[in-house]
C-alpha atoms as a PDB file:
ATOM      1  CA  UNK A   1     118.391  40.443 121.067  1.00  0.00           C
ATOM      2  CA  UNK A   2     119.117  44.064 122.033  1.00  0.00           C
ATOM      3  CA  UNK A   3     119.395  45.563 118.592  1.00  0.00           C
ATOM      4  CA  UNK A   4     116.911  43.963 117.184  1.00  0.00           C
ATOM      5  CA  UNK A   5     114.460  45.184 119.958  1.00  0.00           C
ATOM      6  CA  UNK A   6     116.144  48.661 118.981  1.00  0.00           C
ATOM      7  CA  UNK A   7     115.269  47.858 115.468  1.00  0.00           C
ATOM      8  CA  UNK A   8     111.977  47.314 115.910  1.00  0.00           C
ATOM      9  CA  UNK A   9     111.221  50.103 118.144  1.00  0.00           C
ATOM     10  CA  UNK A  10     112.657  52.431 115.732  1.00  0.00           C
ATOM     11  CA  UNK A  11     110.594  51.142 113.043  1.00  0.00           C
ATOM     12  CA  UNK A  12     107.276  51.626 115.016  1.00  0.00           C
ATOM     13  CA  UNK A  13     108.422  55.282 116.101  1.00  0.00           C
ATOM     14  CA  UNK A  14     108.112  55.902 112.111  1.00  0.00           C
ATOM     15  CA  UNK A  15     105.329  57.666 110.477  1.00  0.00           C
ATOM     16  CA  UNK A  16     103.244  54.941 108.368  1.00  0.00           C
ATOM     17  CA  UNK A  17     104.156  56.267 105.314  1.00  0.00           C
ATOM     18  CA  UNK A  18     108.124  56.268 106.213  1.00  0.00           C
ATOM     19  CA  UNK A  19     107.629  52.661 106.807  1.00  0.00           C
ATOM     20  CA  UNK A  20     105.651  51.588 104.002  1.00  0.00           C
ATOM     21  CA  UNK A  21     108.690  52.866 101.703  1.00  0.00           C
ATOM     22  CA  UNK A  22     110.958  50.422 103.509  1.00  0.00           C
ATOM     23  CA  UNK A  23     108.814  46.949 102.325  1.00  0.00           C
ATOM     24  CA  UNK A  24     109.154  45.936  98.729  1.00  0.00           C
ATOM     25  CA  UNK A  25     105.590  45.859  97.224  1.00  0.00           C
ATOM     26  CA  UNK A  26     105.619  41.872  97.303  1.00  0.00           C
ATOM     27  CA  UNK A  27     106.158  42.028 100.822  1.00  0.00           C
ATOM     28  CA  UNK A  28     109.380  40.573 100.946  1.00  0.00           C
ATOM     29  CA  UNK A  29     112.552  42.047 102.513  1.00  0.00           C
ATOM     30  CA  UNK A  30     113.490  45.927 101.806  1.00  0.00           C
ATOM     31  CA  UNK A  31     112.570  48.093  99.226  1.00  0.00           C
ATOM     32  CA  UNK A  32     114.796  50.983  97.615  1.00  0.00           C
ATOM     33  CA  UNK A  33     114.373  54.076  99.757  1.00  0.00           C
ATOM     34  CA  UNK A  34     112.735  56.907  97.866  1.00  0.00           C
ATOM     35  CA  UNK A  35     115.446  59.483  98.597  1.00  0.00           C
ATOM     36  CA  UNK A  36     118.132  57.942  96.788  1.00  0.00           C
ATOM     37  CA  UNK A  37     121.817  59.192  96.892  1.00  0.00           C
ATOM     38  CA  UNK A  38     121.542  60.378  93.381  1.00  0.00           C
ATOM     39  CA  UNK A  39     117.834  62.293  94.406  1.00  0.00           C
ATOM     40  CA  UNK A  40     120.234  63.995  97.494  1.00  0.00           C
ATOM     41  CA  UNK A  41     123.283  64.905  94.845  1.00  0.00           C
ATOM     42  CA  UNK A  42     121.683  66.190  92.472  1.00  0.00           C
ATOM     43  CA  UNK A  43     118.472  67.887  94.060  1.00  0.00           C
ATOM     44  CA  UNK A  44     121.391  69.813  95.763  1.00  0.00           C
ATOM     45  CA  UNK A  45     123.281  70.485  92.711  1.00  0.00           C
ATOM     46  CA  UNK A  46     119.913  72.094  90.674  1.00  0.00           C
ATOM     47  CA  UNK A  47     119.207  74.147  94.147  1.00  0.00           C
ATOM     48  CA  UNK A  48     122.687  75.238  93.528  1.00  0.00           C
ATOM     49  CA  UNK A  49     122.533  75.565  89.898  1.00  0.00           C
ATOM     50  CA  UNK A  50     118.904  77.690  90.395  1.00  0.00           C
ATOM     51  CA  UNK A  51     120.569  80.563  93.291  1.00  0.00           C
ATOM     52  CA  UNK A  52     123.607  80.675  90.729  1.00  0.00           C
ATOM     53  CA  UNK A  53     121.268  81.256  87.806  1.00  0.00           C
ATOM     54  CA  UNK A  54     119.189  83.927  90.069  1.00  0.00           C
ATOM     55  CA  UNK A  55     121.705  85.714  91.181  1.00  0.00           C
ATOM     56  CA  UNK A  56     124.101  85.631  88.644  1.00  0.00           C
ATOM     57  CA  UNK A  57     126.997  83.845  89.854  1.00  0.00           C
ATOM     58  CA  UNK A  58     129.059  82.965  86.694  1.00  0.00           C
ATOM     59  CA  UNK A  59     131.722  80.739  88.867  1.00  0.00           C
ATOM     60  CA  UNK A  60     128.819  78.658  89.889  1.00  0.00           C
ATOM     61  CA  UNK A  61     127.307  78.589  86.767  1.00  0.00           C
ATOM     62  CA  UNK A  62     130.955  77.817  84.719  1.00  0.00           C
ATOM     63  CA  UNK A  63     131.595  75.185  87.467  1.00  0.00           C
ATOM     64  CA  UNK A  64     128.099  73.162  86.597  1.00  0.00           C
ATOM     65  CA  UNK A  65     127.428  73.938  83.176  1.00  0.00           C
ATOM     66  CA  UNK A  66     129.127  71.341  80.798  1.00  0.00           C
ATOM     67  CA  UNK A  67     131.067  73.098  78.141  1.00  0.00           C
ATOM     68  CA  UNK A  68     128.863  71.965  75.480  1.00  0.00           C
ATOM     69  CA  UNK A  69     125.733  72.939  77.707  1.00  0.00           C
ATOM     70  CA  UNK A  70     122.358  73.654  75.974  1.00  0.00           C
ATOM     71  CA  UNK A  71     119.036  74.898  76.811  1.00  0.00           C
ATOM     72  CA  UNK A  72     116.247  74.047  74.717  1.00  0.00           C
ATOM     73  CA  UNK A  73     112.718  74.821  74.033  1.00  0.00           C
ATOM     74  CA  UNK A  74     110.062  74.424  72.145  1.00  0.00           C
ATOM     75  CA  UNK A  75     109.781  74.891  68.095  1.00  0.00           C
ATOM     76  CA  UNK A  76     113.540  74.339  67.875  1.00  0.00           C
ATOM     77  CA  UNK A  77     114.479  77.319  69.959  1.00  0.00           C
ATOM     78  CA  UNK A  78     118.336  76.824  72.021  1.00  0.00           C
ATOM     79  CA  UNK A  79     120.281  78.898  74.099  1.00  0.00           C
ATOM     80  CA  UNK A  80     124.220  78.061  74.300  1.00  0.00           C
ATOM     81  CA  UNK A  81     126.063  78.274  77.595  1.00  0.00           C
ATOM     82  CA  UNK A  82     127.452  81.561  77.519  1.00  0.00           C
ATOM     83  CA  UNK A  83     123.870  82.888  76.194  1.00  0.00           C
ATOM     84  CA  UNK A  84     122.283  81.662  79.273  1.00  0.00           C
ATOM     85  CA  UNK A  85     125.169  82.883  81.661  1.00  0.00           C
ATOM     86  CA  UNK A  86     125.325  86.039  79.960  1.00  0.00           C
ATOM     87  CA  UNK A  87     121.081  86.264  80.516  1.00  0.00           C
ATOM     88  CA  UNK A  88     121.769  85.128  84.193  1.00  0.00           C
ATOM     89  CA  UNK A  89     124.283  87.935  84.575  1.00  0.00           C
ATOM     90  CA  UNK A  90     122.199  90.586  82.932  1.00  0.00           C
ATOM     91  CA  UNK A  91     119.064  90.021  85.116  1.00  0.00           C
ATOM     92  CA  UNK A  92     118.469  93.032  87.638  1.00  0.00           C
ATOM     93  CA  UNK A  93     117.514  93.419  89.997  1.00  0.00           C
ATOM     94  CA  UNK A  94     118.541  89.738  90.641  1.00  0.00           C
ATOM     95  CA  UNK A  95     114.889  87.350  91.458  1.00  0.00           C
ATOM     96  CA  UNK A  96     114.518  85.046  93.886  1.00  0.00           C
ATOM     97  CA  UNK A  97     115.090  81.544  92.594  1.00  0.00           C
ATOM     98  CA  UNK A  98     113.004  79.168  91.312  1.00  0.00           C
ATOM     99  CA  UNK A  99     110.993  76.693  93.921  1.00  0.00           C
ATOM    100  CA  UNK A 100     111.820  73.398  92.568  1.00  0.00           C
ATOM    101  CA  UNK A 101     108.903  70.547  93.565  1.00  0.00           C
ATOM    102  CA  UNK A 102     108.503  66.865  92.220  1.00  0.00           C
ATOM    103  CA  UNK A 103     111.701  66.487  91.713  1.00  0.00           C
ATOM    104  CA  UNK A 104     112.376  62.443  90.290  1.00  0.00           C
ATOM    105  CA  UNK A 105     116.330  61.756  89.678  1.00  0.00           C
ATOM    106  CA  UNK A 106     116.834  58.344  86.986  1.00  0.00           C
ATOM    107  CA  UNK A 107     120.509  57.076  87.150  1.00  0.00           C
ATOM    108  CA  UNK A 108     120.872  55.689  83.687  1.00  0.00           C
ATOM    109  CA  UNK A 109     124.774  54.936  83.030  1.00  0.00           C
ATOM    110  CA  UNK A 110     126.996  57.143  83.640  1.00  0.00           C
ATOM    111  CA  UNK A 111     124.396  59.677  83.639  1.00  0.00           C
ATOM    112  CA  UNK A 112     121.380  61.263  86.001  1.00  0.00           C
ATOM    113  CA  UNK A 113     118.375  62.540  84.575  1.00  0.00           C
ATOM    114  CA  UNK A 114     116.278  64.427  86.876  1.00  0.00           C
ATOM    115  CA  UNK A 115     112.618  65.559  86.384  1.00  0.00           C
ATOM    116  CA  UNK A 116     111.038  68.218  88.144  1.00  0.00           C
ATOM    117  CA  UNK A 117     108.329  71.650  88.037  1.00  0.00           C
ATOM    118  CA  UNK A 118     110.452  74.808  88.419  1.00  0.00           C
ATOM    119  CA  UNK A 119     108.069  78.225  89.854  1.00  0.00           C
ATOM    120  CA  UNK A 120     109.229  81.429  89.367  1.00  0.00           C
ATOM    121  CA  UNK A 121     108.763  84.224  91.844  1.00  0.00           C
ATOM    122  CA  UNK A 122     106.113  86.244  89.180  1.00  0.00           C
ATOM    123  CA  UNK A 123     103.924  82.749  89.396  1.00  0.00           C
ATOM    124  CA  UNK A 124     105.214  81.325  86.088  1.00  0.00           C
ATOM    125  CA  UNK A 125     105.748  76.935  86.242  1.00  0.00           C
ATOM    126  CA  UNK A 126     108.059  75.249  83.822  1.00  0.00           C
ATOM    127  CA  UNK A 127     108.385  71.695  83.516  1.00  0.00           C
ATOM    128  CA  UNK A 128     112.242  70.704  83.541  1.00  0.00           C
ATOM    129  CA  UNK A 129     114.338  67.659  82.446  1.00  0.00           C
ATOM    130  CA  UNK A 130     117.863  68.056  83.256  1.00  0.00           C
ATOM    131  CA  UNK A 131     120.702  65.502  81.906  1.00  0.00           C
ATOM    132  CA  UNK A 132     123.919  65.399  83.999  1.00  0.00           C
ATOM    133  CA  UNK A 133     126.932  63.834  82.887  1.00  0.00           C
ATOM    134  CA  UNK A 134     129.970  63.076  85.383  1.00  0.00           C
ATOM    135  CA  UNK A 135     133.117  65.097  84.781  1.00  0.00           C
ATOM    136  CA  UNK A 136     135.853  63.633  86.359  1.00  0.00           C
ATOM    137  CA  UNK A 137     134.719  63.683  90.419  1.00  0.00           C
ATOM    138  CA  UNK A 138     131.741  65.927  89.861  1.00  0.00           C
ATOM    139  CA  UNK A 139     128.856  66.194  87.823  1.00  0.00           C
ATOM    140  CA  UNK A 140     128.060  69.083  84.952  1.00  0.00           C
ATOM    141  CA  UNK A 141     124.673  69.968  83.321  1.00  0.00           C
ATOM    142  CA  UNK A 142     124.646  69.132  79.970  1.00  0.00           C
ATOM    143  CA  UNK A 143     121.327  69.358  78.595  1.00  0.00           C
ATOM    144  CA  UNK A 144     118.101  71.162  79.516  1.00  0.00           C
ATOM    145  CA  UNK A 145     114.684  70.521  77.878  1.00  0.00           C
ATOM    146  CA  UNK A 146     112.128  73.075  79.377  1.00  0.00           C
ATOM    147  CA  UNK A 147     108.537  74.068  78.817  1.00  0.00           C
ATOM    148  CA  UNK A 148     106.716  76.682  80.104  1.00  0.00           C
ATOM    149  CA  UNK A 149     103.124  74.956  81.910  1.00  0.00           C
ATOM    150  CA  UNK A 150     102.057  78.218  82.082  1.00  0.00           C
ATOM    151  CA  UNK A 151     100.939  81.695  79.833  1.00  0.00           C
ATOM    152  CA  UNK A 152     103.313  84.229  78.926  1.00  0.00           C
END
């Protein structure tokens, strides 16, 4: 009787909207929770991957890259790994990194595909979609698909 007066005090301490993401939309039992485990990994692991980019940390950048990492654009245009991390490590002064926002994170196998608006520092937005493969115990960008929401 205890906990579940607990419970239910800590459920009306929430904000509204906290508690409306806890009630499935038919009304019945719990919902998923919209910061998912895979949302927490891997939003850590681009805020990572974005302060290694900026400031040119190549053991960051080896460690999360995939080998057979790729950046690609639009009309056809690709950058290679060691393009990208020799680009990251020829950038100076070094910028402040991107601000990531939106950020959605789709488990789909073995495999997260996360979704989000990168702005630069200099006002320029990209729109990113990130594929992450698991390498053993940790997890390695291997694809990139970005375009720039903004004009050059």
């Amino acid at each position: 009787m205890r906990a579940t007066l607990l419970f239910l005090l800590a459920c009306l301490s929430l904000p509204a909207p906290a508690l409306a993401q806890t009630v499935a939309p038919d009304g019945r039992g719990l919902g998923t929770p919209v910061l998912t485990l895979y949302m927490k990994v891997i939003g850590g692991l681009e805020q990572q991957l974005a302060r290694a980019d900026a400031g040119g940390d190549a053991a960051v950048l080896d460690r999360l890259l995939s080998p057979f990492f790729e950046l690609r654009r639009p009309h056809q245009e690709t950058l290679a790994r060691e393009a990208w991390m020799a680009a990251s490590r020829a950038r100076m002064p070094h910028p402040e990194p991107a601000m990531m926002s939106e950020l959605s994170v789709y488990e789909v196998g073995a495999e997260a595909i996360a979704y989000f608006m990168l702005r630069d520092a200099d006002g320029r937005t990209r729109s990113v979609v990130d594929v992450w493969v698991r390498a053993e115990n940790d997890w390695q960008l291997r694809v990139r698909f970005e375009q720039s929401l903004t004009a050059p």
